[in-house]
Protein backbone atom coordinates (compact mmCIF):
# COMPACT_ATOMS: atom_id res chain seq x y z
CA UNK A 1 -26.87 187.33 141.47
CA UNK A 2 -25.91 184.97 144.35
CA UNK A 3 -26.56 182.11 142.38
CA UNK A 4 -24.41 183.16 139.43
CA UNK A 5 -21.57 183.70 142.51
CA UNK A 6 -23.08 180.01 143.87
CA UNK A 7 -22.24 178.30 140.21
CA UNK A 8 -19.45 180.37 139.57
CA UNK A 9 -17.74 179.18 142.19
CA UNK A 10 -19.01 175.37 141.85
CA UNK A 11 -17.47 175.42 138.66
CA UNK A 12 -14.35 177.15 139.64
CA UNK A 13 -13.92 174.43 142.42
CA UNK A 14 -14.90 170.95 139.99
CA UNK A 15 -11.83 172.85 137.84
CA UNK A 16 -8.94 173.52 140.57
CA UNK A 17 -10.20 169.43 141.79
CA UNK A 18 -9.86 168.09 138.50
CA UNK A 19 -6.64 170.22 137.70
CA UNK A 20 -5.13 169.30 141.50
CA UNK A 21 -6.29 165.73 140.96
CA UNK A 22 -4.58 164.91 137.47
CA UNK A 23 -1.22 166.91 138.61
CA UNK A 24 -0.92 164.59 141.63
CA UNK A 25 -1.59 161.49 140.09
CA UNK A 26 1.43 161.84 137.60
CA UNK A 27 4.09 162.55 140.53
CA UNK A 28 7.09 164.57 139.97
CA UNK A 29 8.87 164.92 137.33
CA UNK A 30 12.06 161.98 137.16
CA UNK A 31 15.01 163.80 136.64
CA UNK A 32 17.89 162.71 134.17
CA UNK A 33 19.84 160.82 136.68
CA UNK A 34 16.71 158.56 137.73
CA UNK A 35 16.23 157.63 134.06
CA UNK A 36 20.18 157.23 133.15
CA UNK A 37 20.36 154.94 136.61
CA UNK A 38 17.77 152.48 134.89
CA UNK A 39 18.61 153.14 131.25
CA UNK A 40 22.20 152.18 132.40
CA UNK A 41 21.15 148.95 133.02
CA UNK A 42 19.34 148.55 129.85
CA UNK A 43 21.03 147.68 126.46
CA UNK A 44 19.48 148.91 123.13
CA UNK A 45 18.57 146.09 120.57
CA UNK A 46 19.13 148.25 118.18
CA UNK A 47 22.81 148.95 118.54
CA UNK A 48 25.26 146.10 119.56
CA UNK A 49 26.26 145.92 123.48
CA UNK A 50 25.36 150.16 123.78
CA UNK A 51 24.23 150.81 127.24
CA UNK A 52 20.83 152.62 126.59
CA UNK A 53 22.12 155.71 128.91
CA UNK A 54 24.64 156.75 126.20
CA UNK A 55 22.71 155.19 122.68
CA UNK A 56 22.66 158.27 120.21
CA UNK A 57 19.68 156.16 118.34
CA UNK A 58 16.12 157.86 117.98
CA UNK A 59 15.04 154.84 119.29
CA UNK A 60 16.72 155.12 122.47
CA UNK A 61 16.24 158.36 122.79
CA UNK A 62 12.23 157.56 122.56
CA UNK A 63 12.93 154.61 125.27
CA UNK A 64 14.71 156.51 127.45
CA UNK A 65 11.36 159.49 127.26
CA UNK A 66 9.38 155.94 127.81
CA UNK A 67 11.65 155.20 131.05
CA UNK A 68 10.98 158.57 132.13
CA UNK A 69 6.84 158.10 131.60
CA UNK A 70 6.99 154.92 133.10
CA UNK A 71 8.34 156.73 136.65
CA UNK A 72 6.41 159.51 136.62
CA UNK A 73 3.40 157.10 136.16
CA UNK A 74 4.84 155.52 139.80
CA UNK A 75 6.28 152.29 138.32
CA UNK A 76 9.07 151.13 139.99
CA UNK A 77 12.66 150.26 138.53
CA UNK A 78 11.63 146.42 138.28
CA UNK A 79 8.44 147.19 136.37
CA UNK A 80 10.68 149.05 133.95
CA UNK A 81 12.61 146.39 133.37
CA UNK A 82 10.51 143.68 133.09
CA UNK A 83 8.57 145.60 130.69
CA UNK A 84 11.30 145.87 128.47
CA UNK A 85 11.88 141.99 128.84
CA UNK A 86 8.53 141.30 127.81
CA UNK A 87 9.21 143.63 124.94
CA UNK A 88 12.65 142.85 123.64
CA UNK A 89 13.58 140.00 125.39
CA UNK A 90 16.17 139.41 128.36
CA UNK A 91 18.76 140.24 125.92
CA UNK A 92 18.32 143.94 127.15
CA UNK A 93 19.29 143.57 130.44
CA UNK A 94 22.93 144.17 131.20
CA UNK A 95 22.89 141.03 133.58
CA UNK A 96 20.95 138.15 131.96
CA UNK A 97 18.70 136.28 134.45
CA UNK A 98 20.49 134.13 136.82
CA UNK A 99 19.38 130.84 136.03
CA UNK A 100 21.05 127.36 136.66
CA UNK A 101 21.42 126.21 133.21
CA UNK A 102 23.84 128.76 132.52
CA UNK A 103 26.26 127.63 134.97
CA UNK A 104 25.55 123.82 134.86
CA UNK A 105 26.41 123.62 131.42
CA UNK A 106 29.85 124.66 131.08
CA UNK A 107 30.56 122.61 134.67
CA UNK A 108 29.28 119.66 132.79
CA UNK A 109 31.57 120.28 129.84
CA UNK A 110 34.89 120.73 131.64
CA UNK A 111 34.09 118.07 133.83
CA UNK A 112 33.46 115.43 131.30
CA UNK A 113 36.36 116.80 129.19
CA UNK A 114 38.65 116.51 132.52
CA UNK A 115 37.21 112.27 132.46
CA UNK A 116 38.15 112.03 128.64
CA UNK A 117 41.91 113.90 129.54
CA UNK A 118 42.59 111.04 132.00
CA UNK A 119 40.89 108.06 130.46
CA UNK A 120 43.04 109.03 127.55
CA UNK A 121 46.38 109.39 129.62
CA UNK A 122 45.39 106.38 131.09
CA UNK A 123 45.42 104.48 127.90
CA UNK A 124 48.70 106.02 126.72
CA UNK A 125 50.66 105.09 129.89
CA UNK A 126 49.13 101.43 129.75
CA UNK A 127 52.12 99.14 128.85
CA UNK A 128 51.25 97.35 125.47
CA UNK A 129 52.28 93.61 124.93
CA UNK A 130 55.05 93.59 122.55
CA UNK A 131 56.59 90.35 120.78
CA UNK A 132 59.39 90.06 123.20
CA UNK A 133 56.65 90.04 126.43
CA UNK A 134 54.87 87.14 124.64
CA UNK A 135 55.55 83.48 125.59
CA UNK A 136 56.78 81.17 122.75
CA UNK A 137 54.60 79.85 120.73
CA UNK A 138 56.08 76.41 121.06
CA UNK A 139 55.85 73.90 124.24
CA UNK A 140 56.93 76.11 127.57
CA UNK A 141 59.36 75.10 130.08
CA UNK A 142 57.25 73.05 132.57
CA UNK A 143 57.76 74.02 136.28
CA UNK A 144 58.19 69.76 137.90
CA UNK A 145 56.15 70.41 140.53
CA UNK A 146 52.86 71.01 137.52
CA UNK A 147 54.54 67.70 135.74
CA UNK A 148 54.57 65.66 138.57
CA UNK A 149 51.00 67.42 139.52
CA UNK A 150 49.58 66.40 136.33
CA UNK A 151 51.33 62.92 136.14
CA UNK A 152 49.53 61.86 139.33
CA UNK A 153 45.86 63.40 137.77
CA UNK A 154 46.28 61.33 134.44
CA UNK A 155 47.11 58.12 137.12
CA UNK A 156 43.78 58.81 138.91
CA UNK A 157 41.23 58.57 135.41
């Protein structure tokens, strides 16, 4: 009799471990706000620019239960979301990533515009030689001082 009682309660312990051991290991439960605060910063590929939090898809729906494993597995709000960049691409993020490229580019392209605008009103405003600015085609008016200058060179050959 006392070792039926001895494995009786051996087994009755290994159960209330293994029970006690799996319930801890999952964590609470997330509530509805703690998945809306990440799904809000989520976007559904599905559906055009719809937040995730308010998405009537199945598919979002099925995300959002996702979100909710993911935290009460212990993953953090980054984890979430880089999951679902691996997944879907960085299109899902409300913010894309902050990279250089993305503001370079369009600094580039007003800047070189701004250098086209000028060299262009540059051009315009430039005086162009008409007829009238043009000296005569026929033997100018000499100033005497270049005669007399190049009477005395042709006396010197």
């Amino acid at each position: 009799m006392v070792a039926y009682h001895f494995y009786f309660l051996l087994l009755t312990l290994v159960i209330a471990a293994s029970w006690v051991g799996s319930a801890s290991a999952q964590g609470p439960t997330p509530t509805d706000d703690e998945v809306n605060r990440i799904a809000k910063q989520l976007y559904c590929p599905v559906c055009e620019s719809t937040p995730l939090d308010v998405c009537p898809t199945e598919a979002c729906r099925q995300w959002r239960d996702l979100i909710r494993t993911m935290l009460t597995e212990g993953k953090s709000e980054e984890e979430i979301k880089q999951y679902f960049v691996l997944q879907y691409g960085a299109r899902v993020l409300d913010e894309p990533p902050n990279r250089l490229l993305t503001y370079l580019v369009p600094a580039v392209a007003i800047l070189l515009g701004a250098l086209m605008l000028l060299r262009g009103f540059q051009m315009w405003m430039k005086p162009s030689i008409t007829e009238a600015d043009e000296e005569p085609k026929g033997k100018p008016d000499q100033d005497p001082y270049i005669a007399k200058l190049e009477e005395e060179l042709k006396k010197q050959k």
